[in-house]
C-alpha atoms as a PDB file:
ATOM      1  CA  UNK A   1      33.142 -14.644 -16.478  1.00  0.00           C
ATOM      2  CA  UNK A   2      29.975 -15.210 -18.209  1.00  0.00           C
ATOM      3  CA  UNK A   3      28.173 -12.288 -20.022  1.00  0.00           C
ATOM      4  CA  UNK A   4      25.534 -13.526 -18.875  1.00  0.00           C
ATOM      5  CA  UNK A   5      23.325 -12.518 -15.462  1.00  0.00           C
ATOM      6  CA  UNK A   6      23.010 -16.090 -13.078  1.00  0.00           C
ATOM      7  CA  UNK A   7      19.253 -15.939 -12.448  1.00  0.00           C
ATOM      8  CA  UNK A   8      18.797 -15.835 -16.633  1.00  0.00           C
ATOM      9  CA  UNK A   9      17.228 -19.495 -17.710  1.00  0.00           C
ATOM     10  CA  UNK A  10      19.724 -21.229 -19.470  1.00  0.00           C
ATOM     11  CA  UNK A  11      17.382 -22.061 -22.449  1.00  0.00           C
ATOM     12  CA  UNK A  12      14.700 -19.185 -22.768  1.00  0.00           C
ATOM     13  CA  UNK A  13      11.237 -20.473 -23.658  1.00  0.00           C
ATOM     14  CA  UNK A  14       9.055 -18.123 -26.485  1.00  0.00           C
ATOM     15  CA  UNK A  15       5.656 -17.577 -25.671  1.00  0.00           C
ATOM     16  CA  UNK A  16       2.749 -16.685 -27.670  1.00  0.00           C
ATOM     17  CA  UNK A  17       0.100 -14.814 -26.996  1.00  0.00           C
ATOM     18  CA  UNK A  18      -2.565 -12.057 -27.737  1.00  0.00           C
ATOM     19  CA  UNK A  19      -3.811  -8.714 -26.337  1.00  0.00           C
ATOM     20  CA  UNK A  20      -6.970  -9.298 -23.920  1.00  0.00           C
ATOM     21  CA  UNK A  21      -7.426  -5.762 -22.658  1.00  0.00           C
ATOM     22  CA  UNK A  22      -5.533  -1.908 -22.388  1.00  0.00           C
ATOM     23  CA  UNK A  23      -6.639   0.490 -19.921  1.00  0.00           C
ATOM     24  CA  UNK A  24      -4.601   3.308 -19.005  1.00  0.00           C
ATOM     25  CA  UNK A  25      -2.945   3.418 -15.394  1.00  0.00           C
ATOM     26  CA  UNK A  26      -2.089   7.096 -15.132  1.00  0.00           C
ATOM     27  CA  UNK A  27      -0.967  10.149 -17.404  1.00  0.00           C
ATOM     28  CA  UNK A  28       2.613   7.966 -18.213  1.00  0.00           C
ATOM     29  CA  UNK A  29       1.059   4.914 -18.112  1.00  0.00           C
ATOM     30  CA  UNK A  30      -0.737   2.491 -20.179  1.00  0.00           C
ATOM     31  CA  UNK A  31      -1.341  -1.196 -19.007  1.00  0.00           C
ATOM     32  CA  UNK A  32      -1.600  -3.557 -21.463  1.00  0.00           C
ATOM     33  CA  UNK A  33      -3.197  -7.271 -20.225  1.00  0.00           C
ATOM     34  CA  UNK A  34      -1.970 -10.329 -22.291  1.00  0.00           C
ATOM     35  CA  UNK A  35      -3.644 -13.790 -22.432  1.00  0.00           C
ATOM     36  CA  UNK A  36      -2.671 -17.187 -24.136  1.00  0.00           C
ATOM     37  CA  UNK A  37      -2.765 -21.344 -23.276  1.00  0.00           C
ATOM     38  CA  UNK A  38       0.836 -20.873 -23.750  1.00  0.00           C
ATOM     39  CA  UNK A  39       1.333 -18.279 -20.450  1.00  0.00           C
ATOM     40  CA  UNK A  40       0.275 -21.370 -18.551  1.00  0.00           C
ATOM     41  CA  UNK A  41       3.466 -22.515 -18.498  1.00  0.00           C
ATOM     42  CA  UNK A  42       5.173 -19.348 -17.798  1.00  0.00           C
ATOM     43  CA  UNK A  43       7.473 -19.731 -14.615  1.00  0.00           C
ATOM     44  CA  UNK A  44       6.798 -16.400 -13.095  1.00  0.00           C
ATOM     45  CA  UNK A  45       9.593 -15.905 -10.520  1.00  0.00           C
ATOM     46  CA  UNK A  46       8.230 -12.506  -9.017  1.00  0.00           C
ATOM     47  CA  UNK A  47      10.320  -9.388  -8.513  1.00  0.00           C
ATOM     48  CA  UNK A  48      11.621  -7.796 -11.682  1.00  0.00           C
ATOM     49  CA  UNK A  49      10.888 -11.043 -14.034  1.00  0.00           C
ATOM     50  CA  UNK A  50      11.913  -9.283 -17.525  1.00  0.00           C
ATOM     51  CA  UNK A  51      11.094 -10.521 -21.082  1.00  0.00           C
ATOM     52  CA  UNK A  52      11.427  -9.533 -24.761  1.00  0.00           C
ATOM     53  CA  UNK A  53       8.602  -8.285 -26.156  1.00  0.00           C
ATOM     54  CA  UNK A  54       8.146  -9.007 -30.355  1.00  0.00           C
ATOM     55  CA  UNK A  55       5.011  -7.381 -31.774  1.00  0.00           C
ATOM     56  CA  UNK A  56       4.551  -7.775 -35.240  1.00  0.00           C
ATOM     57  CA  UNK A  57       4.398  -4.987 -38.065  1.00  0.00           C
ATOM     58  CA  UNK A  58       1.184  -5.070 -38.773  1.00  0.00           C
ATOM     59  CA  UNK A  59      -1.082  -7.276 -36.408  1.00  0.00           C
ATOM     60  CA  UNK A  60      -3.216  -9.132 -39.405  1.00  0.00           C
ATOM     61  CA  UNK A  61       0.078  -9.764 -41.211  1.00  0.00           C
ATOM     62  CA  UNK A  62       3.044 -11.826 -40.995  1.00  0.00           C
ATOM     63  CA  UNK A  63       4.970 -12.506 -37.513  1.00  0.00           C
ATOM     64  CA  UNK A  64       7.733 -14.398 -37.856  1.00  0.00           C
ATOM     65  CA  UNK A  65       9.686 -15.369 -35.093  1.00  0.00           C
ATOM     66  CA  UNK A  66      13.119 -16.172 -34.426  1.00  0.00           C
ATOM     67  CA  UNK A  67      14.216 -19.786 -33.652  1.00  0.00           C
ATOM     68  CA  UNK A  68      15.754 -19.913 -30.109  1.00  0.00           C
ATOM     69  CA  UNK A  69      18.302 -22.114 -29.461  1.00  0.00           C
ATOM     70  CA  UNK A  70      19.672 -22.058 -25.544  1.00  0.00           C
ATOM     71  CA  UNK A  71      20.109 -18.449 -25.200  1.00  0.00           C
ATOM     72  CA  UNK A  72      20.521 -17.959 -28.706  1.00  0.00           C
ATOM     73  CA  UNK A  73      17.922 -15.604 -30.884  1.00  0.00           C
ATOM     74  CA  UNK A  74      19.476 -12.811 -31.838  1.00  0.00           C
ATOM     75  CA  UNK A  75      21.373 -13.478 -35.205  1.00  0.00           C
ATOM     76  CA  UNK A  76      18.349 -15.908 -35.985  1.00  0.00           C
ATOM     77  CA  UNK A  77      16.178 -12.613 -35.622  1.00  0.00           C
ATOM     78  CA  UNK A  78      18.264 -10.244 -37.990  1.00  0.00           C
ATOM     79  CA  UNK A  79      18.048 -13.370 -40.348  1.00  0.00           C
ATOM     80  CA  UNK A  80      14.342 -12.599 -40.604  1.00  0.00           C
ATOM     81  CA  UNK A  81      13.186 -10.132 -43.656  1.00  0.00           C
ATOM     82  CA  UNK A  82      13.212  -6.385 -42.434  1.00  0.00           C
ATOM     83  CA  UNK A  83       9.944  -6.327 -44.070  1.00  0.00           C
ATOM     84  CA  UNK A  84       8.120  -8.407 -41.848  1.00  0.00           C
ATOM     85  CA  UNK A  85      10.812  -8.481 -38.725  1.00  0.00           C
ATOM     86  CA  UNK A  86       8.850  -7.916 -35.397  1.00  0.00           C
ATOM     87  CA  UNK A  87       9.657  -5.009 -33.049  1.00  0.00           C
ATOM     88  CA  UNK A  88      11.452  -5.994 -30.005  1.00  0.00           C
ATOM     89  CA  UNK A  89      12.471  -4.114 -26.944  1.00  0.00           C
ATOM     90  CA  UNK A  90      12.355  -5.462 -23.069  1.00  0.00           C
ATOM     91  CA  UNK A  91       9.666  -5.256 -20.539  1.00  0.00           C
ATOM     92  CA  UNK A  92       9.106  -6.336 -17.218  1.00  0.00           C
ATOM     93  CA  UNK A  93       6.108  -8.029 -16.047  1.00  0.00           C
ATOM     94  CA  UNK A  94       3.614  -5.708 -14.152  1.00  0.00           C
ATOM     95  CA  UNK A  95       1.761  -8.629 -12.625  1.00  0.00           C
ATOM     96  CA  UNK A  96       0.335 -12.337 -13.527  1.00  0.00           C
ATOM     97  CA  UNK A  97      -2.646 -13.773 -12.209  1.00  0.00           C
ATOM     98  CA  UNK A  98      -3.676 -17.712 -12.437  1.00  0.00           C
ATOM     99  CA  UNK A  99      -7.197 -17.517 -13.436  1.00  0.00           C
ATOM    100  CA  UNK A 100     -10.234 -20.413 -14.262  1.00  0.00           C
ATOM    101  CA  UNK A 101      -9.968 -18.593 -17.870  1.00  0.00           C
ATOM    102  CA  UNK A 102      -6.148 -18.746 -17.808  1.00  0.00           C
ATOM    103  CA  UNK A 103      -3.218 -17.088 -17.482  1.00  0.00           C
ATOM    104  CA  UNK A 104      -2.760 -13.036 -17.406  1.00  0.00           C
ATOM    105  CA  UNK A 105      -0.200 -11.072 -17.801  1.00  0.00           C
ATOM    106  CA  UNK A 106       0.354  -7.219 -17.518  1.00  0.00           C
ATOM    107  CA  UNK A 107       2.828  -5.148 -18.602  1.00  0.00           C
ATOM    108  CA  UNK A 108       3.056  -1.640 -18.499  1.00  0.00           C
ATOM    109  CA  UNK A 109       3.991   0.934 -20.745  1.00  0.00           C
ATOM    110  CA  UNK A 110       5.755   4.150 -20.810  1.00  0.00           C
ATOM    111  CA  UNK A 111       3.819   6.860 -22.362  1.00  0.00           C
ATOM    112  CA  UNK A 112       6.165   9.725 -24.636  1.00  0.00           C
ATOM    113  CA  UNK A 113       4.814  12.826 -26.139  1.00  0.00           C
ATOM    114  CA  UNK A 114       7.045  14.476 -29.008  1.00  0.00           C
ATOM    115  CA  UNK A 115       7.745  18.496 -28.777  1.00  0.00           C
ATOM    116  CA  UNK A 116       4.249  19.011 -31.205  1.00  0.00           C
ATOM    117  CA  UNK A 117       2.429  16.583 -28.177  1.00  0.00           C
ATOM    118  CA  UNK A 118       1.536  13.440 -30.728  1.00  0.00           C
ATOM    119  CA  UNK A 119       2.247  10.011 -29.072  1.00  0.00           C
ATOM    120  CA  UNK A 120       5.520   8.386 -30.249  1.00  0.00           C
ATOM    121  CA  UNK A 121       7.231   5.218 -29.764  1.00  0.00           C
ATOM    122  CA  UNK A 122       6.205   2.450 -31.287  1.00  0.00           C
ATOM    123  CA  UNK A 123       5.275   0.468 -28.334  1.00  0.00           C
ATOM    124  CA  UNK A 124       3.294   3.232 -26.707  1.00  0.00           C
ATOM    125  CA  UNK A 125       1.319   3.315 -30.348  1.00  0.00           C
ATOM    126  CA  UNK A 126       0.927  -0.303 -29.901  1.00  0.00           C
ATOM    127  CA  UNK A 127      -0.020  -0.320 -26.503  1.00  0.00           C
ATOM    128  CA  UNK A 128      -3.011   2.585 -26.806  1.00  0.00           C
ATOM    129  CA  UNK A 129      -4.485   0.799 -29.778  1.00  0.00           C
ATOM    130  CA  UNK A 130      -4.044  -2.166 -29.019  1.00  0.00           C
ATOM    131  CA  UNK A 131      -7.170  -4.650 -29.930  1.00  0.00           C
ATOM    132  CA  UNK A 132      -8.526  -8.055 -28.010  1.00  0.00           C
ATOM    133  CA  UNK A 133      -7.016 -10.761 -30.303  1.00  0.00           C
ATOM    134  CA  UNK A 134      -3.553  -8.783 -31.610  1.00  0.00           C
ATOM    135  CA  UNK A 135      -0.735 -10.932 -31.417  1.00  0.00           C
ATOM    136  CA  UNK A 136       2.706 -10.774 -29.382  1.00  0.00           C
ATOM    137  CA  UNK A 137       5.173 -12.814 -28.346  1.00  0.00           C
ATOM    138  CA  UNK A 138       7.325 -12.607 -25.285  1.00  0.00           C
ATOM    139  CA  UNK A 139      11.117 -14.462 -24.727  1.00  0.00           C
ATOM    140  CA  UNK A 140      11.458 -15.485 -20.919  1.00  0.00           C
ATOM    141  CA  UNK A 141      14.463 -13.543 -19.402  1.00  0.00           C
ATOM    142  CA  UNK A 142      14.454 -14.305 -15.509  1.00  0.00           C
ATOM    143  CA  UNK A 143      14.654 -11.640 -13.252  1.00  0.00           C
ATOM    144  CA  UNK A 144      18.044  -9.320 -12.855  1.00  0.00           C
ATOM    145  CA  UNK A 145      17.231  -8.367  -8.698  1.00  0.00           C
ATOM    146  CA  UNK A 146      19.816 -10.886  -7.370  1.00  0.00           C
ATOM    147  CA  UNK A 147      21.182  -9.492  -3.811  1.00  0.00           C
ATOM    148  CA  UNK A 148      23.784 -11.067  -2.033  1.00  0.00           C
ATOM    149  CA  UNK A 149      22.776 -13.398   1.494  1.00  0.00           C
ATOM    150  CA  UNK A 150      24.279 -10.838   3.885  1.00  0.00           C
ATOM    151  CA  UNK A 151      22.790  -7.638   2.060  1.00  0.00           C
ATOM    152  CA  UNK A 152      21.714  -5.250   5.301  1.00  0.00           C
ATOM    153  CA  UNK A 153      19.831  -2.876   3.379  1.00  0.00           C
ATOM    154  CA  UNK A 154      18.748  -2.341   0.157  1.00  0.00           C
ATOM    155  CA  UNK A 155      19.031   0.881  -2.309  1.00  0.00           C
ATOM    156  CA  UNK A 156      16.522   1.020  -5.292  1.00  0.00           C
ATOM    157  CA  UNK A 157      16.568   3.948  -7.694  1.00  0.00           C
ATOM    158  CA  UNK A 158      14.739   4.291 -11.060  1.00  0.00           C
ATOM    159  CA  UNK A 159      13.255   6.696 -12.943  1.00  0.00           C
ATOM    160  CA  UNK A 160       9.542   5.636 -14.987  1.00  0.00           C
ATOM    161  CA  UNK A 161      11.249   2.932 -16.906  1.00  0.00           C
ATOM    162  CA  UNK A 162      12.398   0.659 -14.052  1.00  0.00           C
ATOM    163  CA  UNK A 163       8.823   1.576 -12.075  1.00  0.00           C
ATOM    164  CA  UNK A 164       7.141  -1.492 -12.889  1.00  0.00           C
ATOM    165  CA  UNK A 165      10.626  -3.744 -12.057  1.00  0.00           C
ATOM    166  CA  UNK A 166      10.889  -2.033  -8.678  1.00  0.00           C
ATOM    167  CA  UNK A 167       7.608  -2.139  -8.054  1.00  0.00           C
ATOM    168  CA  UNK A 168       7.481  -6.148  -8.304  1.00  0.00           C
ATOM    169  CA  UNK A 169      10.754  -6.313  -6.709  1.00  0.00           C
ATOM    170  CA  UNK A 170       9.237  -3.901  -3.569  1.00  0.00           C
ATOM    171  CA  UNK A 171       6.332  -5.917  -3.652  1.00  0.00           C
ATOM    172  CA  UNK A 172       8.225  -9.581  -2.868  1.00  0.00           C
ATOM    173  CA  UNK A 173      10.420  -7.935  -0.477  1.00  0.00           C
ATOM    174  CA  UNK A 174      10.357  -9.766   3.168  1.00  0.00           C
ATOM    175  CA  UNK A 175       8.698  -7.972   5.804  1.00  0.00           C
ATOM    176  CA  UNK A 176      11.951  -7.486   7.307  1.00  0.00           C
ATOM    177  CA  UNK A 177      14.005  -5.888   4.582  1.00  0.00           C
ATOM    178  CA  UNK A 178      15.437  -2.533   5.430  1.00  0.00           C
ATOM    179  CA  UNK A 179      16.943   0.674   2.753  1.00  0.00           C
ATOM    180  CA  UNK A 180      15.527   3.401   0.690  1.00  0.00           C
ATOM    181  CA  UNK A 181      13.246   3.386  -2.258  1.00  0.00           C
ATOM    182  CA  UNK A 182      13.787   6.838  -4.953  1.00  0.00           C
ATOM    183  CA  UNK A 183      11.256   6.231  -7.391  1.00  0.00           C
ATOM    184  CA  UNK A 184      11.083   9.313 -10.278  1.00  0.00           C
ATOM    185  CA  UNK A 185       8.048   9.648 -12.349  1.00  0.00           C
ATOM    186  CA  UNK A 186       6.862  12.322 -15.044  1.00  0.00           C
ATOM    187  CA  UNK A 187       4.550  13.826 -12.975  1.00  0.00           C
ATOM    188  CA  UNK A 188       2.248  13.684  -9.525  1.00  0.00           C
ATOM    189  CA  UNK A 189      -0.661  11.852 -11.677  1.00  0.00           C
ATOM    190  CA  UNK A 190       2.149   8.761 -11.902  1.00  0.00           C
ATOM    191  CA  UNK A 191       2.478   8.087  -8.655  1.00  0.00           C
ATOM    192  CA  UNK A 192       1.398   5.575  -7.215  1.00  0.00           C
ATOM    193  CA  UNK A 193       0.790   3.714  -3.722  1.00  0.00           C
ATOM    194  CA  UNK A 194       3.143   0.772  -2.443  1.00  0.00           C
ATOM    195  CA  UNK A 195       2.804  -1.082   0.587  1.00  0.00           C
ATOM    196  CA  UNK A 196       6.424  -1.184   1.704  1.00  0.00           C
ATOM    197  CA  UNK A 197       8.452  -3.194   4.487  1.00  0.00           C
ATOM    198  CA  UNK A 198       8.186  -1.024   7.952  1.00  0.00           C
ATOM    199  CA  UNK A 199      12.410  -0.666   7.872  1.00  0.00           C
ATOM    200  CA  UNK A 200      12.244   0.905   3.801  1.00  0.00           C
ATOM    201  CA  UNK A 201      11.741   4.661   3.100  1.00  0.00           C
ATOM    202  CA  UNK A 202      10.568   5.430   0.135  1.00  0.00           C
ATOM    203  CA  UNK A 203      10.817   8.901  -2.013  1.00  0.00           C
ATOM    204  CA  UNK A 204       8.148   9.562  -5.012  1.00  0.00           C
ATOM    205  CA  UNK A 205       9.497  12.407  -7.278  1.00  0.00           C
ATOM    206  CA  UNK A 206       7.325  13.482  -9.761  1.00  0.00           C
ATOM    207  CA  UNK A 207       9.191  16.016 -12.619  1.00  0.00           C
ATOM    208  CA  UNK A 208       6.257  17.873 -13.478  1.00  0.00           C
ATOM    209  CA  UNK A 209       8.894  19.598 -15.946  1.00  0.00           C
ATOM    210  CA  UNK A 210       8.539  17.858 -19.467  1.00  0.00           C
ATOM    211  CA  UNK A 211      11.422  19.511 -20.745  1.00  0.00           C
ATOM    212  CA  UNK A 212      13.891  18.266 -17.503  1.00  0.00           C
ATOM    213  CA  UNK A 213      15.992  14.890 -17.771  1.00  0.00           C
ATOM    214  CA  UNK A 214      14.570  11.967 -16.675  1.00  0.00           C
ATOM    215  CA  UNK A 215      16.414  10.445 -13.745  1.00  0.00           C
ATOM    216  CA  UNK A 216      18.387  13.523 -12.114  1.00  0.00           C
ATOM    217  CA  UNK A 217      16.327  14.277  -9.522  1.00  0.00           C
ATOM    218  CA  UNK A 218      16.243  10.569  -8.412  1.00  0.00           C
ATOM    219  CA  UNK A 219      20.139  11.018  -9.051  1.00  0.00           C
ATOM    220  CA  UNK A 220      20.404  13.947  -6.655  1.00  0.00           C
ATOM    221  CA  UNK A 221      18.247  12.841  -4.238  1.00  0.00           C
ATOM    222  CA  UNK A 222      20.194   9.808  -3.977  1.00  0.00           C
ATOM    223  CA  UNK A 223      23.567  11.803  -3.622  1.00  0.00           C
ATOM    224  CA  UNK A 224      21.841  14.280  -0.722  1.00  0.00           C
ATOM    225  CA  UNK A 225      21.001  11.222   1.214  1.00  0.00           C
ATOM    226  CA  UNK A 226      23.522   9.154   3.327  1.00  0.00           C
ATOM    227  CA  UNK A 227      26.026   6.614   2.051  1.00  0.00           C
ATOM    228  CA  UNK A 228      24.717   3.345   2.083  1.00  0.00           C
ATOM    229  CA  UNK A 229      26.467   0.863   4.570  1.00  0.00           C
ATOM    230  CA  UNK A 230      29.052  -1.264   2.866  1.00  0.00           C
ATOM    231  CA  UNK A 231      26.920  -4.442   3.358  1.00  0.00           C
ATOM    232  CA  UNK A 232      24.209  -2.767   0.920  1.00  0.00           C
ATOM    233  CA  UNK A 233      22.841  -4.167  -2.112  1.00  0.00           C
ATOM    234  CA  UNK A 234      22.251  -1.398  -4.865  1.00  0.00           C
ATOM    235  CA  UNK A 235      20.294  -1.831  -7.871  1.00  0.00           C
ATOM    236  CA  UNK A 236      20.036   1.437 -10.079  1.00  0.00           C
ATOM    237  CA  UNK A 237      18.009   1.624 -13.763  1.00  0.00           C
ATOM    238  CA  UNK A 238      16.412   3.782 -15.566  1.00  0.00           C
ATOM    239  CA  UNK A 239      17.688   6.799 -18.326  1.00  0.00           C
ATOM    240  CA  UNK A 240      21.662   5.646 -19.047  1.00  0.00           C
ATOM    241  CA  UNK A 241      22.877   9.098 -16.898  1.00  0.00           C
ATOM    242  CA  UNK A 242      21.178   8.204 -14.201  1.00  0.00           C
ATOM    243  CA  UNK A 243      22.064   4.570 -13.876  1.00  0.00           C
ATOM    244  CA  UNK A 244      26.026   5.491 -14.351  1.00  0.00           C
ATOM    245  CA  UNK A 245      26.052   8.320 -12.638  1.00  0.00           C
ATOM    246  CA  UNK A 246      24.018   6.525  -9.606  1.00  0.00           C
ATOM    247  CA  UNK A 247      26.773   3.481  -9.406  1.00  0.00           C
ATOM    248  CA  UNK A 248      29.605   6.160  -9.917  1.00  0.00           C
ATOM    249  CA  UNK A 249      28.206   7.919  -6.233  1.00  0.00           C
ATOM    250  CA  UNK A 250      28.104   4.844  -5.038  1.00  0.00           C
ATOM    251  CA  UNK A 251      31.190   3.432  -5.547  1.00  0.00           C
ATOM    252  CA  UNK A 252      32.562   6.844  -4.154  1.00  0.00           C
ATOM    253  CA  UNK A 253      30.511   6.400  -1.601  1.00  0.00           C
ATOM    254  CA  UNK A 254      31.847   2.697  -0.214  1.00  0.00           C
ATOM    255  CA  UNK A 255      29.732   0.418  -1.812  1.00  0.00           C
ATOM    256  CA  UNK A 256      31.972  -2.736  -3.911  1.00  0.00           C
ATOM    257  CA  UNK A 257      30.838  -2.518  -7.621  1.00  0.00           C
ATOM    258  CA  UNK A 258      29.842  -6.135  -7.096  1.00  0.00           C
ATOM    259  CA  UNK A 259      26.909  -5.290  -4.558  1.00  0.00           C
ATOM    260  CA  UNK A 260      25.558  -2.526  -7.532  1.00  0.00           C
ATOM    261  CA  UNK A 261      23.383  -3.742 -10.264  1.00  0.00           C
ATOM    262  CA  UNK A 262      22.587  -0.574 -12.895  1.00  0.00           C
ATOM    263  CA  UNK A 263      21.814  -1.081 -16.332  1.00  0.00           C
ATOM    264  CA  UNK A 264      20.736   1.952 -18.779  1.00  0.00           C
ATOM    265  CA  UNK A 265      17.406   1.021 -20.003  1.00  0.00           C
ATOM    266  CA  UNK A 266      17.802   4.063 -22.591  1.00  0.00           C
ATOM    267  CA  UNK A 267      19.293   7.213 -23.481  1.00  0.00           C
ATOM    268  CA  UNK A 268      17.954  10.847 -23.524  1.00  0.00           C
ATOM    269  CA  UNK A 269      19.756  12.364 -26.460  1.00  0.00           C
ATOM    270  CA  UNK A 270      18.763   9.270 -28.470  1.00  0.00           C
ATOM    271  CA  UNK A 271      14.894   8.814 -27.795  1.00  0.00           C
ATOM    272  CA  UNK A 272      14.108  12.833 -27.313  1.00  0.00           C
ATOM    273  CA  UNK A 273      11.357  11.862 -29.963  1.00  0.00           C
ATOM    274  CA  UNK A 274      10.435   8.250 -29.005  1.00  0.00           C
ATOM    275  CA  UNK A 275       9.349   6.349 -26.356  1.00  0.00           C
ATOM    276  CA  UNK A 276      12.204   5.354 -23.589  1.00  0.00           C
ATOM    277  CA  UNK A 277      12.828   1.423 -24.415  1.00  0.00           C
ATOM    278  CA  UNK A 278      12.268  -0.238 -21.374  1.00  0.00           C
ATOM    279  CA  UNK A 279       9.495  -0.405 -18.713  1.00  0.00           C
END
């Protein structure tokens, strides 16, 4: 079986590009807005379209970049000098917009305070100072929201790091679709307003607690509810306890393991002072 998820492009296209704008969204959130000739020829696919994100060390210095061959770029990237290897992590695309200019893209990024309240996290640094003209470069991933044909309802749960994935997925949904929505954010200033299918519920649940874990009360709130039918389609993310312990209920709960997609986007006891690695 491959290792692999089906809707992943079989040979991943690098893109370059540079910052055109940052504004911030809410208290969590800053948005950065991307530009570039070569986003022209990005194949957007909609719904949680995903994408490594290189930024260099030092934005008027070197940025070398891995040579990708088929889905190949990882040893090619620890080849490159620690002293001028690029940061990577994973980030979904907010939004993309075809313009006379060009192309746009936005992503969004988490925003993490250490215990003395600095900013932390390199791509939260990156993404609050970033300048018109900085360079990035982003690695085509496809999109991991793949439900089955004869999914009856759908069950989305994330915590801030998987927002701006559900989000796209929620916002591509047919008018028909049917489930629950448990969306967890840092606080009431991050939520936000969706337009959601008439049959889909959907539960905003702010922490307001800076000190509590990300993801449990999306976790609980998902166990207090009803089991989902076994014809569901499940697709948990977000802070690693919440994304096991979310396909763990469900699986109790009826649902095959095959009709659950969950992936940890990061892990609490590792990133206490850093910013979570995904959004």
């Amino acid at each position: 079986m491959s290792s692999y998820p089906r809707t992943m492009p079989e040979s991943p296209r690098m893109f370059c590009a540079r910052v055109a704008r940052s504004r911030r969204l809410s208290p969590a959130f800053q948005r950065v807005t991307i530009t570039g000739p070569e986003l022209d020829g990005f194949a957007f696919a909609g719904l949680d379209h995903w994408f490594r994100l290189f930024l260099p060390q030092d934005p008027q210095g070197p940025f070398p970049l891995p040579v990708v061959e088929g889905r190949t770029w990882w040893q090619p990237y620890l080849d490159i000098d620690e002293s001028v290897r690029p940061h990577c992590s994973n980030y979904t695309v907010a939004d993309l917009r075809r313009t006379e200019a060009g192309t746009e893209l936005d992503v969004d990024v988490v925003l993490h305070w250490d215990e003395t309240g600095e900013l932390c996290g390199g791509v939260a640094i990156w993404a609050t100072s970033a300048r018109p003209g900085d360079p990035l470069a982003l690695l085509d991933q496809g999109v991991l929201f793949d439900p089955p044909a004869d999914a009856r309802e759908l069950v989305l749960v994330t915590d801030e790091t998987g927002l701006p994935g559900v989000r796209g997925i929620v916002r591509d949904l047919p008018a028909d679709a049917r489930g629950r929505i448990y969306v967890e954010v840092p606080g009431a200033g991050d939520v936000e307003d969706w337009q959601v299918p008439s049959g889909m519920s959907i539960a905003w649940l702010p922490r307001e607690d800076a000190h509590a874990r990300p993801g449990a009360l999306a976790l609980a709130a998902l166990q207090a509810d009803p089991a989902p039918s076994p014809e569901s389609y499940a697709y948990v993310v977000g802070e690693s306890a919440l994304a096991t312990g979310g396909r763990r209920h469900l699986v109790r709960a009826g649902l095959a393991k095959d009709r659950i997609f969950f992936s940890g986007f990061w892990k609490q006891e590792k990133a206490r002072a850093a910013q979570p690695a995904a959004a």
